[in-house]
Protein backbone atom coordinates (compact mmCIF):
# COMPACT_ATOMS: atom_id res chain seq x y z
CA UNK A 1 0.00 0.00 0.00
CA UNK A 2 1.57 3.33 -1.24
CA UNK A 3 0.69 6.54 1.12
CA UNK A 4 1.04 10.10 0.11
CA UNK A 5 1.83 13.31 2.25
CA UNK A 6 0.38 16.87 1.48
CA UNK A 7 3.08 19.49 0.65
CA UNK A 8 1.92 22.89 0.29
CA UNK A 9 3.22 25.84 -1.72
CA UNK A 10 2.69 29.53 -1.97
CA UNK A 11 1.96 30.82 -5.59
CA UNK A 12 1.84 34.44 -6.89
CA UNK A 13 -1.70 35.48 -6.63
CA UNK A 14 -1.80 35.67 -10.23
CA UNK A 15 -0.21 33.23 -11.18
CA UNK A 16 -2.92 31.06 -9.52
CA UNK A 17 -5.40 33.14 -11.40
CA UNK A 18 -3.84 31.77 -14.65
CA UNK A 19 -4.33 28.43 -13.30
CA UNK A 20 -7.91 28.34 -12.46
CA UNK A 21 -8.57 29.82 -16.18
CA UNK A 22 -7.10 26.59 -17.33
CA UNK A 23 -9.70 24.47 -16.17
CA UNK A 24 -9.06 21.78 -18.73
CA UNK A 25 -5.54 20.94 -16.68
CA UNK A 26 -5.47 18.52 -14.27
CA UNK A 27 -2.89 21.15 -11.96
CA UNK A 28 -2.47 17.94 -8.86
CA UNK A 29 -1.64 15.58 -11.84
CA UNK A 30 0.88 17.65 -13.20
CA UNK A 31 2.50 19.52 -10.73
CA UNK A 32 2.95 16.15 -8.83
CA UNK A 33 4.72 14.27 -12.57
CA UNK A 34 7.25 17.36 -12.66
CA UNK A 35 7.88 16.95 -8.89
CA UNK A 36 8.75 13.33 -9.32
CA UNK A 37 10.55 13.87 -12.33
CA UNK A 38 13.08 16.18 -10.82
CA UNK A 39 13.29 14.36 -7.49
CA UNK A 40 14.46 11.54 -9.48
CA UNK A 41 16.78 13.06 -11.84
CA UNK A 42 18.42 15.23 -8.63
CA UNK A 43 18.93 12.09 -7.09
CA UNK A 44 20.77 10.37 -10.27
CA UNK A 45 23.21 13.40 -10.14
CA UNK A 46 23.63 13.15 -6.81
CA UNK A 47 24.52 9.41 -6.51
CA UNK A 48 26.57 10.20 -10.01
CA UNK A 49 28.30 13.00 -8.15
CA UNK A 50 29.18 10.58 -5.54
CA UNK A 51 30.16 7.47 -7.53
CA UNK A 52 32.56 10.16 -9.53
CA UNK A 53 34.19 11.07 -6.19
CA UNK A 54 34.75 7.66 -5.20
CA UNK A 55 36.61 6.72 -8.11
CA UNK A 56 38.91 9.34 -8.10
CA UNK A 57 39.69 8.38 -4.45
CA UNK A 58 40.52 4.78 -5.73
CA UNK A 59 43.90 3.78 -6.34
CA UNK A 60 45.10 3.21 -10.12
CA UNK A 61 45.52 -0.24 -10.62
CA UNK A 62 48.94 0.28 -13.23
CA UNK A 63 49.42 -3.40 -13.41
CA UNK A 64 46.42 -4.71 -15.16
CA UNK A 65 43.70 -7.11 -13.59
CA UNK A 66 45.01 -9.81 -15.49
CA UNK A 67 48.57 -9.92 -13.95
CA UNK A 68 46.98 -9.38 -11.09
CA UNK A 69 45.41 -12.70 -10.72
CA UNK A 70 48.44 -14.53 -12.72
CA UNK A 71 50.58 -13.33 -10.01
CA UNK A 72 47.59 -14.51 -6.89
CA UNK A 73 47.26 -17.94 -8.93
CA UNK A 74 51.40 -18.41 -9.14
CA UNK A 75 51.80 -17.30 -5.49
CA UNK A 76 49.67 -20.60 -4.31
């Protein structure tokens, strides 16, 4: 079962006079798509932002993965 909260927001005045002349729009529908939409694509930057710091924190491996486990499989 999903649940929803309410978040309220102040609007110009006219601005919300704009809106109620557009009485074809479904407003909740659409202001609540464009919400979602950038909550989601903040959140890919911000894990992308993240991932990009942690990989410049890594050490460079200059030897190559595959000499890496030639030299681990000769060692035993």
């Amino acid at each position: 079962m999903s649940s929803t909260i309410v978040y309220s927001i102040r609007l110009h005045k006219d601005v919300r006079q704009m809106m109620d002349k557009m009485n074809d729009i479904n407003w909740q529908a659409e202001i609540r798509d464009m919400v979602e939409t950038v909550v989601r694509e903040k959140n890919k930057q911000r894990i992308l932002l993240r991932s990009k710091r942690r990989m410049e924190d890594m050490v460079e491996n200059k030897i190559g993965a595959a000499a890496m486990i030639r030299e681990d499989r000769d060692a035993r």
